[in-house]
N, C-alpha and C. Protein backbone atom coordinates (compact mmCIF):
# COMPACT_ATOMS: atom_id res chain seq x y z
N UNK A 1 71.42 113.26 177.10
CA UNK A 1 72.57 113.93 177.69
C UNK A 1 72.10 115.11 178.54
N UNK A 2 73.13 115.08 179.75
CA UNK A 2 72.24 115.96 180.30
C UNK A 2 73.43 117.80 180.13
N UNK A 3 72.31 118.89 180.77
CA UNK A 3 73.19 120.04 180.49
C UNK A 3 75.25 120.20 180.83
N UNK A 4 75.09 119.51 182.18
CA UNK A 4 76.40 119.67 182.55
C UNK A 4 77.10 118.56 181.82
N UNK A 5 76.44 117.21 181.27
CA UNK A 5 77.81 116.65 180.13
C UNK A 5 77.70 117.31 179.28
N UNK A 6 76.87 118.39 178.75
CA UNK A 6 77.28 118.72 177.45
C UNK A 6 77.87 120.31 177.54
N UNK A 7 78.40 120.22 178.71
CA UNK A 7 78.93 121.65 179.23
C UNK A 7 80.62 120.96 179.28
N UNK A 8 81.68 121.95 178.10
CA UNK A 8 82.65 121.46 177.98
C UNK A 8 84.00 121.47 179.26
N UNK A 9 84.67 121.22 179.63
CA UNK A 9 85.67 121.56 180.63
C UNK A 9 85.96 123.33 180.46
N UNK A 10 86.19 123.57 178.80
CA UNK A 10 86.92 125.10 178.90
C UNK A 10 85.30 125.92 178.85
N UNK A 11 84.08 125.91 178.76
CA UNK A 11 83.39 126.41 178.98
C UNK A 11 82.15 126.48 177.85
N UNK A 12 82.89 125.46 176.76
CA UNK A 12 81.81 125.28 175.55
C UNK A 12 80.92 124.25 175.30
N UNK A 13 79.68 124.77 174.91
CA UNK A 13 78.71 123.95 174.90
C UNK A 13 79.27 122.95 173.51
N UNK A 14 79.06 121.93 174.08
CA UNK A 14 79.36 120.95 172.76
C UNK A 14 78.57 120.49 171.44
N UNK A 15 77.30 120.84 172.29
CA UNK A 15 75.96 120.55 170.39
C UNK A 15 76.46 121.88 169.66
N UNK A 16 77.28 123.16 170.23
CA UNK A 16 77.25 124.39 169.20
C UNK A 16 78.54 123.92 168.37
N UNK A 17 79.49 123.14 168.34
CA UNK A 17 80.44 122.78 167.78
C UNK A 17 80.27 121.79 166.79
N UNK A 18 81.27 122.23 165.35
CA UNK A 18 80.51 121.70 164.30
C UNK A 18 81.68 120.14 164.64
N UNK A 19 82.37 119.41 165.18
CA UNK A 19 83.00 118.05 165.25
C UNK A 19 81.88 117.03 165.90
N UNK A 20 80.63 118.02 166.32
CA UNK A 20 79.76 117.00 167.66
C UNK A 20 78.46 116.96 166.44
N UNK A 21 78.39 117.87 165.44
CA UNK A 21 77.01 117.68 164.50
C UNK A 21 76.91 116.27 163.57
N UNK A 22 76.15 115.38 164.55
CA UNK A 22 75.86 114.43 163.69
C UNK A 22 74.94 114.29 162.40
N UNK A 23 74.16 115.30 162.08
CA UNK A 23 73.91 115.44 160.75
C UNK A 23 74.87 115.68 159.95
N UNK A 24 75.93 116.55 160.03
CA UNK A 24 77.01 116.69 159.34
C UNK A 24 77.19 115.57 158.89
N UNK A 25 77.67 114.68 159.90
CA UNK A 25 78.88 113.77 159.42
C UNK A 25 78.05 112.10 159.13
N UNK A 26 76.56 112.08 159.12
CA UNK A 26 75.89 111.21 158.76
C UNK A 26 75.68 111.63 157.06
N UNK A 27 75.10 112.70 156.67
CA UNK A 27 75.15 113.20 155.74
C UNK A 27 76.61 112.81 154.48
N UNK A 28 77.68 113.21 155.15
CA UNK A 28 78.96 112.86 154.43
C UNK A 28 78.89 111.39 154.69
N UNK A 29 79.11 110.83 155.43
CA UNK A 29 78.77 109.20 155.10
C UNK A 29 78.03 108.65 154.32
N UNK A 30 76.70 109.06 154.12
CA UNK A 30 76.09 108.81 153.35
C UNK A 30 75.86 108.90 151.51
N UNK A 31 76.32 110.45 151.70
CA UNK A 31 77.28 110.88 150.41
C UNK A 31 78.31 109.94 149.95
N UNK A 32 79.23 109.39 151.05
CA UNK A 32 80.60 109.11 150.05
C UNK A 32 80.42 107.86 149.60
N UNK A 33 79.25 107.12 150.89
CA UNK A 33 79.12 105.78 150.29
C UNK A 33 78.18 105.46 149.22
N UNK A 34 76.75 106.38 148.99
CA UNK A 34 76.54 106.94 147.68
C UNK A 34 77.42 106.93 146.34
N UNK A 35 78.17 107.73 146.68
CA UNK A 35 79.27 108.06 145.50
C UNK A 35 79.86 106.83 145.09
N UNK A 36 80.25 105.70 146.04
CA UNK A 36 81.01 105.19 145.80
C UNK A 36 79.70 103.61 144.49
N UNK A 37 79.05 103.57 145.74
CA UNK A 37 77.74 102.65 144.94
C UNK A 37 77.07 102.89 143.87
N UNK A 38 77.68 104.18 143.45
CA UNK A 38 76.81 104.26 141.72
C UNK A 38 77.77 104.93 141.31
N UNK A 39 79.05 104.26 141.54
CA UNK A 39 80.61 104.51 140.61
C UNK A 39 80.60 105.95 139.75
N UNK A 40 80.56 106.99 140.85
CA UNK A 40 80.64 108.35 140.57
C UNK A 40 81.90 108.71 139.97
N UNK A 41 82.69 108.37 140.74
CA UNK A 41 84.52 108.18 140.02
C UNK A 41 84.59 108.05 138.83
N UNK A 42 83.93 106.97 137.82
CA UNK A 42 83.81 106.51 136.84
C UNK A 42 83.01 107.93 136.02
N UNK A 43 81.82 107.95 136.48
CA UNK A 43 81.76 109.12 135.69
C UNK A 43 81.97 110.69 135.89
N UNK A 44 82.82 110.95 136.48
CA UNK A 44 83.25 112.09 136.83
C UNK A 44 84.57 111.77 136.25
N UNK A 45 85.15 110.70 135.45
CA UNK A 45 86.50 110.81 134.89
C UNK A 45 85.97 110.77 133.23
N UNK A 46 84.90 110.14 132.97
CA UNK A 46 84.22 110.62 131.68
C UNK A 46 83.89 111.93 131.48
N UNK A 47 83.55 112.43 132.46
CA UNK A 47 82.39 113.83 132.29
C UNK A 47 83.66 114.86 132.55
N UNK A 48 84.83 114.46 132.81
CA UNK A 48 85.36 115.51 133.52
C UNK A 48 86.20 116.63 131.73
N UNK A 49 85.96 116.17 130.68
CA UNK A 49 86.45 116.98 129.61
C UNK A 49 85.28 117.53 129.26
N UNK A 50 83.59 117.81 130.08
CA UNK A 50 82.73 118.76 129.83
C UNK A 50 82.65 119.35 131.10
N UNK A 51 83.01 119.15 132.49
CA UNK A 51 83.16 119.53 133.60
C UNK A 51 84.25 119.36 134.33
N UNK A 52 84.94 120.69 133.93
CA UNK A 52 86.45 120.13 134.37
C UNK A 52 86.71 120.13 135.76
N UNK A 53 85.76 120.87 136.70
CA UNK A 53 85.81 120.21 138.06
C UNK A 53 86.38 119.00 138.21
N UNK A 54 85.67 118.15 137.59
CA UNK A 54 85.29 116.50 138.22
C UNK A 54 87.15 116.45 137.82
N UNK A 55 87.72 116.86 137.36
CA UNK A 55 89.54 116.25 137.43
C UNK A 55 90.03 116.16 138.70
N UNK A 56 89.34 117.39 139.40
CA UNK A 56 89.67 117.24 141.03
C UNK A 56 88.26 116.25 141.68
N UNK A 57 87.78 115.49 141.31
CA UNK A 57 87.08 114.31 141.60
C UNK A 57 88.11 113.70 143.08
N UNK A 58 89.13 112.68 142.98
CA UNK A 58 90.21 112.54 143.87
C UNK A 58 89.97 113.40 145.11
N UNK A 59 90.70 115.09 144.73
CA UNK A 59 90.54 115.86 145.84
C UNK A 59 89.23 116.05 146.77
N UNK A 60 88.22 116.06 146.00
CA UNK A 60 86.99 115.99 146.65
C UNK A 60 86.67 114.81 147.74
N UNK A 61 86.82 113.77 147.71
CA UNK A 61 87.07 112.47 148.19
C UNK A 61 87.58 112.49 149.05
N UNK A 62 89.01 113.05 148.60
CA UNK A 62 90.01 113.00 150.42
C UNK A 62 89.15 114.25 151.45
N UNK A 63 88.79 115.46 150.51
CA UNK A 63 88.23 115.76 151.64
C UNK A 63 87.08 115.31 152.47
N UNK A 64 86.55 114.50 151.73
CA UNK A 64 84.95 113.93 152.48
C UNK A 64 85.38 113.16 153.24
N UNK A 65 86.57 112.62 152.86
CA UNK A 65 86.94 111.22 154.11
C UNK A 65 87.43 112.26 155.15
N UNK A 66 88.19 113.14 155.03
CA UNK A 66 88.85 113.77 156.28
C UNK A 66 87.90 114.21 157.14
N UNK A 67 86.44 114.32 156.81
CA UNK A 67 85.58 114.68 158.00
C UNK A 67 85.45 113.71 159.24
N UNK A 68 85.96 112.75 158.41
CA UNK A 68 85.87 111.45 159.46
C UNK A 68 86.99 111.94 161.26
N UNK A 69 87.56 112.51 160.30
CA UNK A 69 88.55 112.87 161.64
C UNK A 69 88.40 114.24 162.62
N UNK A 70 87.45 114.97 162.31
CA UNK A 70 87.21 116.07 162.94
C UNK A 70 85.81 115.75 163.84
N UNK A 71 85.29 114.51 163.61
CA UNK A 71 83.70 113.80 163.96
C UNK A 71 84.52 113.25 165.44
N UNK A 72 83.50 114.01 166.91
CA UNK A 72 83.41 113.91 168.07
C UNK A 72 82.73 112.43 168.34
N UNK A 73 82.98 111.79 168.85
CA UNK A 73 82.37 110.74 169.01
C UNK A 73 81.78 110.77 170.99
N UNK A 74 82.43 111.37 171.37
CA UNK A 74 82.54 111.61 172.82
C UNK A 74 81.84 113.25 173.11
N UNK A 75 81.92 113.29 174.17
CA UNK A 75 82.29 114.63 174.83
C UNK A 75 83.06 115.06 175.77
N UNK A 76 83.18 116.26 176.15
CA UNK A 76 85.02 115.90 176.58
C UNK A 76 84.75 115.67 177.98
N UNK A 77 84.17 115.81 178.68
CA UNK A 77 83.94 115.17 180.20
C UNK A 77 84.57 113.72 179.78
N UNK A 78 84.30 112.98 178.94
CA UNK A 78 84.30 111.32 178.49
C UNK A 78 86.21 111.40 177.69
N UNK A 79 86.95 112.28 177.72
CA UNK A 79 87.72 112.25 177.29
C UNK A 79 88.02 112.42 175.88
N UNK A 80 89.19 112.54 175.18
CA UNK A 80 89.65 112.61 173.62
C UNK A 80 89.04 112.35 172.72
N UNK A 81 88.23 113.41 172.63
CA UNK A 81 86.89 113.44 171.58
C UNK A 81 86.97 112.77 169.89
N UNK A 82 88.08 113.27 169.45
CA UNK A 82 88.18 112.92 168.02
C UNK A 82 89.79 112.73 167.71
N UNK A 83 90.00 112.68 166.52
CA UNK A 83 91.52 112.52 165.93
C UNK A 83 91.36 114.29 165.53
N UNK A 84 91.19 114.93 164.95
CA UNK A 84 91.96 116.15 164.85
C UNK A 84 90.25 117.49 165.15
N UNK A 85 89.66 116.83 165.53
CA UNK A 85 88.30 118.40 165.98
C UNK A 85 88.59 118.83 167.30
N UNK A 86 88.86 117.75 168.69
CA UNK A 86 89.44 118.30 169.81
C UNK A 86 90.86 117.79 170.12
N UNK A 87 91.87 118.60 170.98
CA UNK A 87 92.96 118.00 171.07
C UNK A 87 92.80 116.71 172.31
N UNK A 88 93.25 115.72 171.69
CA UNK A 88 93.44 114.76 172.62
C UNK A 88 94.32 114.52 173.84
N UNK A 89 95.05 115.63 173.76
CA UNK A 89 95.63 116.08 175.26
C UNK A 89 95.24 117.40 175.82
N UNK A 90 94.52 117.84 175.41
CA UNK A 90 93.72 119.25 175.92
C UNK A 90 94.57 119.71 176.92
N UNK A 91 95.14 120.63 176.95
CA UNK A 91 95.35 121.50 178.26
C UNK A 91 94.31 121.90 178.97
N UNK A 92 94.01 122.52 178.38
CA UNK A 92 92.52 122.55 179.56
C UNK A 92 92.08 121.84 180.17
N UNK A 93 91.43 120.44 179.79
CA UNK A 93 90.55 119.41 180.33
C UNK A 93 92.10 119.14 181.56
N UNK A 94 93.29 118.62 180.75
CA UNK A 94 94.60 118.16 181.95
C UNK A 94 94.40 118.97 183.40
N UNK A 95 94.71 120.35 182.66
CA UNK A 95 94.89 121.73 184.03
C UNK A 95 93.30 121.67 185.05
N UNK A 96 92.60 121.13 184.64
CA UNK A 96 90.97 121.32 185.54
C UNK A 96 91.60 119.78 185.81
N UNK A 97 91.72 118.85 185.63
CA UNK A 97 91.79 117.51 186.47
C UNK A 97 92.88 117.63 187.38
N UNK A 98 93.83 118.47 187.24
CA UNK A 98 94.63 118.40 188.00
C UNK A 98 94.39 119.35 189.35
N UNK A 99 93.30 120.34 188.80
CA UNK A 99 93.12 121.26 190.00
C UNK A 99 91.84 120.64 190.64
N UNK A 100 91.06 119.48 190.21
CA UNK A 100 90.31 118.62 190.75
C UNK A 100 88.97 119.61 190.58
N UNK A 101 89.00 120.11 189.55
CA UNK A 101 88.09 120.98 188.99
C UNK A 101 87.51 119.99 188.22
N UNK A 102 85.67 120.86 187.77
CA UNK A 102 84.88 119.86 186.90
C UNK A 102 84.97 120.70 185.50
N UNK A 103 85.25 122.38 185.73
CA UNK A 103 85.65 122.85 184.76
C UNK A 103 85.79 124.22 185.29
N UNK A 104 86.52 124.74 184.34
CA UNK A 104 86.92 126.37 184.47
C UNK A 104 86.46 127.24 184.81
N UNK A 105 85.44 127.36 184.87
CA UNK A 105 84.42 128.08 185.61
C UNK A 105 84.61 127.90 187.18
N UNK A 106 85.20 127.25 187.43
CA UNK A 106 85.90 126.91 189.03
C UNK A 106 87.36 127.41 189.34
N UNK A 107 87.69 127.74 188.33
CA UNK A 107 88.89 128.49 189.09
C UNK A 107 88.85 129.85 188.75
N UNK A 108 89.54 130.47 190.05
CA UNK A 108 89.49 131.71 189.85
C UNK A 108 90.24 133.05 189.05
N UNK A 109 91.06 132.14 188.14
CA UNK A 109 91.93 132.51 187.01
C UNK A 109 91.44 132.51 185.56
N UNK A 110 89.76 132.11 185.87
CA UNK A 110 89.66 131.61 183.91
C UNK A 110 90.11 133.14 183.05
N UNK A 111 89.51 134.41 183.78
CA UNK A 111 89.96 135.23 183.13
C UNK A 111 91.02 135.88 182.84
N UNK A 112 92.10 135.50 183.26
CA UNK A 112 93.47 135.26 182.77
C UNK A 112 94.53 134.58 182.49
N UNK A 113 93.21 133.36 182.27
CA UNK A 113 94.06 131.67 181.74
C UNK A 113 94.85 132.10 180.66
N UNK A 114 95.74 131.32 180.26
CA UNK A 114 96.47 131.53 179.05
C UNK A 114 95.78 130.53 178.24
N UNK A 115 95.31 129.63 178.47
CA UNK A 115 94.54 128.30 178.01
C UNK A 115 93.59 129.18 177.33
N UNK A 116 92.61 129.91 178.03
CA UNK A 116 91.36 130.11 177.46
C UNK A 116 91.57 131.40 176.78
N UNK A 117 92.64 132.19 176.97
CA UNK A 117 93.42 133.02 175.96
C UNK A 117 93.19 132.70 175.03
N UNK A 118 94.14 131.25 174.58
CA UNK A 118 94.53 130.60 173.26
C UNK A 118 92.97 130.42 172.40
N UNK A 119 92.04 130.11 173.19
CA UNK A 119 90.87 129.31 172.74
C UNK A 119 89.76 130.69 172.39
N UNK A 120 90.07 131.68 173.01
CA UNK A 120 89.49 132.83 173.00
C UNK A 120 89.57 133.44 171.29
N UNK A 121 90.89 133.38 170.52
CA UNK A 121 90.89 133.90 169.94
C UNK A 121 90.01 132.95 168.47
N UNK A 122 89.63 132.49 169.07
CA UNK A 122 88.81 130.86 167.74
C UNK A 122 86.79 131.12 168.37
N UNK A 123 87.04 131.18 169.91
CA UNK A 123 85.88 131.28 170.27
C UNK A 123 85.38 132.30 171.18
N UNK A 124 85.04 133.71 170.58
CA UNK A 124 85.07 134.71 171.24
C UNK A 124 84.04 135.13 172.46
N UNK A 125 83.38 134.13 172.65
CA UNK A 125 82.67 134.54 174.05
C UNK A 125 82.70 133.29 175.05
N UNK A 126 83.89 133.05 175.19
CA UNK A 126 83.88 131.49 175.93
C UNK A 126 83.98 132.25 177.07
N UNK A 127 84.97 133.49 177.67
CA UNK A 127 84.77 133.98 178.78
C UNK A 127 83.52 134.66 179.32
N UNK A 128 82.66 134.71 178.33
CA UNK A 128 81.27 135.21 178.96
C UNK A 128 80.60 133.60 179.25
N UNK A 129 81.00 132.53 178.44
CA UNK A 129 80.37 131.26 179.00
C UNK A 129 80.77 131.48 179.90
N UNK A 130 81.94 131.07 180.37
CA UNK A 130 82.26 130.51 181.71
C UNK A 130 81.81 131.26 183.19
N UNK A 131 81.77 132.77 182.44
CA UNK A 131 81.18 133.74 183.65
C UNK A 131 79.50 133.26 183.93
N UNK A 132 79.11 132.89 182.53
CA UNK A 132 77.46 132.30 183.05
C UNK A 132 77.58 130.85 183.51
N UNK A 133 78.31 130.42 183.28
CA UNK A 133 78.07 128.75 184.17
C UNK A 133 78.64 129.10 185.66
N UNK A 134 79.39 130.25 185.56
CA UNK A 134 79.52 130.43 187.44
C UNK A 134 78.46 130.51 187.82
N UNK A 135 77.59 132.00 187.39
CA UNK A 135 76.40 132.73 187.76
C UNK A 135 75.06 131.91 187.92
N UNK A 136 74.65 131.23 186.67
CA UNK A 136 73.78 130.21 187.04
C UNK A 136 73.81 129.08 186.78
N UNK A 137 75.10 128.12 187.04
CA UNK A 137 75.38 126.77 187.32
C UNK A 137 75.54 126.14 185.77
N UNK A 138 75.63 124.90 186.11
CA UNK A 138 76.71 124.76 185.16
C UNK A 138 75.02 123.69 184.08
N UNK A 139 74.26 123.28 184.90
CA UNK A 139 72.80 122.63 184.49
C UNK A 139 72.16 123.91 184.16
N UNK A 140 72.19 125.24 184.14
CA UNK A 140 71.43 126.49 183.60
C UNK A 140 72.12 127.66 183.04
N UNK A 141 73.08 127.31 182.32
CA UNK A 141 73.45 128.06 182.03
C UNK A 141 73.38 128.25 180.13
N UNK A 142 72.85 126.86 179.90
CA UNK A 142 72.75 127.07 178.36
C UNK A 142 72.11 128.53 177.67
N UNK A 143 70.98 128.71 178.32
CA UNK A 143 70.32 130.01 177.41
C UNK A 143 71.56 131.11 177.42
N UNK A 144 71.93 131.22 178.05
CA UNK A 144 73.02 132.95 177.97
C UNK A 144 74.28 132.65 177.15
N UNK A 145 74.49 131.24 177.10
CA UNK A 145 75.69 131.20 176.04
C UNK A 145 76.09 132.21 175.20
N UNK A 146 77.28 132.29 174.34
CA UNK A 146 77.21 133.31 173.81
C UNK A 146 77.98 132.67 172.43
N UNK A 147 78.29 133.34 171.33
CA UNK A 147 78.67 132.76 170.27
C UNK A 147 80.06 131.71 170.67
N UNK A 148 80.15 130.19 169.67
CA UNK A 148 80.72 129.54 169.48
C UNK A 148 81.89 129.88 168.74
N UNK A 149 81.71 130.17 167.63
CA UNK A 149 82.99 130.42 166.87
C UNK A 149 82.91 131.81 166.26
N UNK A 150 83.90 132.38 165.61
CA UNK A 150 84.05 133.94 165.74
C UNK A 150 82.93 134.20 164.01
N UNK A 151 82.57 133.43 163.49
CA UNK A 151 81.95 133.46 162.27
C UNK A 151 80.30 133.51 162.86
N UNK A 152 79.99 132.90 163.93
CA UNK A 152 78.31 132.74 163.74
C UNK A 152 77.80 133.47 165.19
């Protein structure tokens, strides 16, 4: 892949996003189908009156399957990345196709998009991305990135 597919429409790099980490979600695959091949269920409903965790055994489960739905299979140049990690009608990606933009960093409003407003408050330096994919293109701009999500 090259820098500019993995340079998002609103200005995020897509390997820093945890829906695109395929270790993640190879890992949980591997886990659940694990679990399932040496009938963990089974003993986590035995074990569960010395570990009362395992009663929420069930809950654990649905959540491992729900990763399935936050897992990017795409990137968003390629369109509707996942069932619930990117929105499949993106405003953003819509508003740049319609302005025949390749991404936000092309118009001269990103810094008072309401779009990247919204996205701002989840990913607090997307407006310094987008100011570095102006500055040095959209193929060099990976090193200056700036944090992904407001935790790391």
């Amino acid at each position: 892949m090259t820098d500019k597919e993995l340079t998002a429409v609103c200005g995020l790099w897509c390997n820093d996003c945890i829906p695109s980490n395929e270790k993640l979600y190879s890992l949980t695959s591997e886990l659940n189908q694990l679990l399932i091949d040496i009938g963990f269920k089974n003993y986590a409903d035995f074990k569960s009156n010395r570990v009362v965790e395992f009663k929420d055994y069930d809950i654990f489960i649905n959540v491992l399957n729900a990763f399935k739905k936050l897992h990017c299979y795409n990137y968003c140049h390629k369109g509707p990345c996942s069932e619930a990690g990117c929105d499949p009608s993106c405003k953003i990606r819509v508003c740049a196709a319609e302005k025949g933009f390749e991404g936000c960093w092309e118009c001269d409003t990103y810094l008072s998009c309401e779009h990247i407003e919204k996205m701002n408050r989840f990913h607090p330096d997307i407006k310094l991305n987008l100011t570095m994919i102006k500055e040095h293109g959209v193929d060099n701009w990976k090193e200056y990135r700036g944090r992904h999500y407001n935790w790391n």
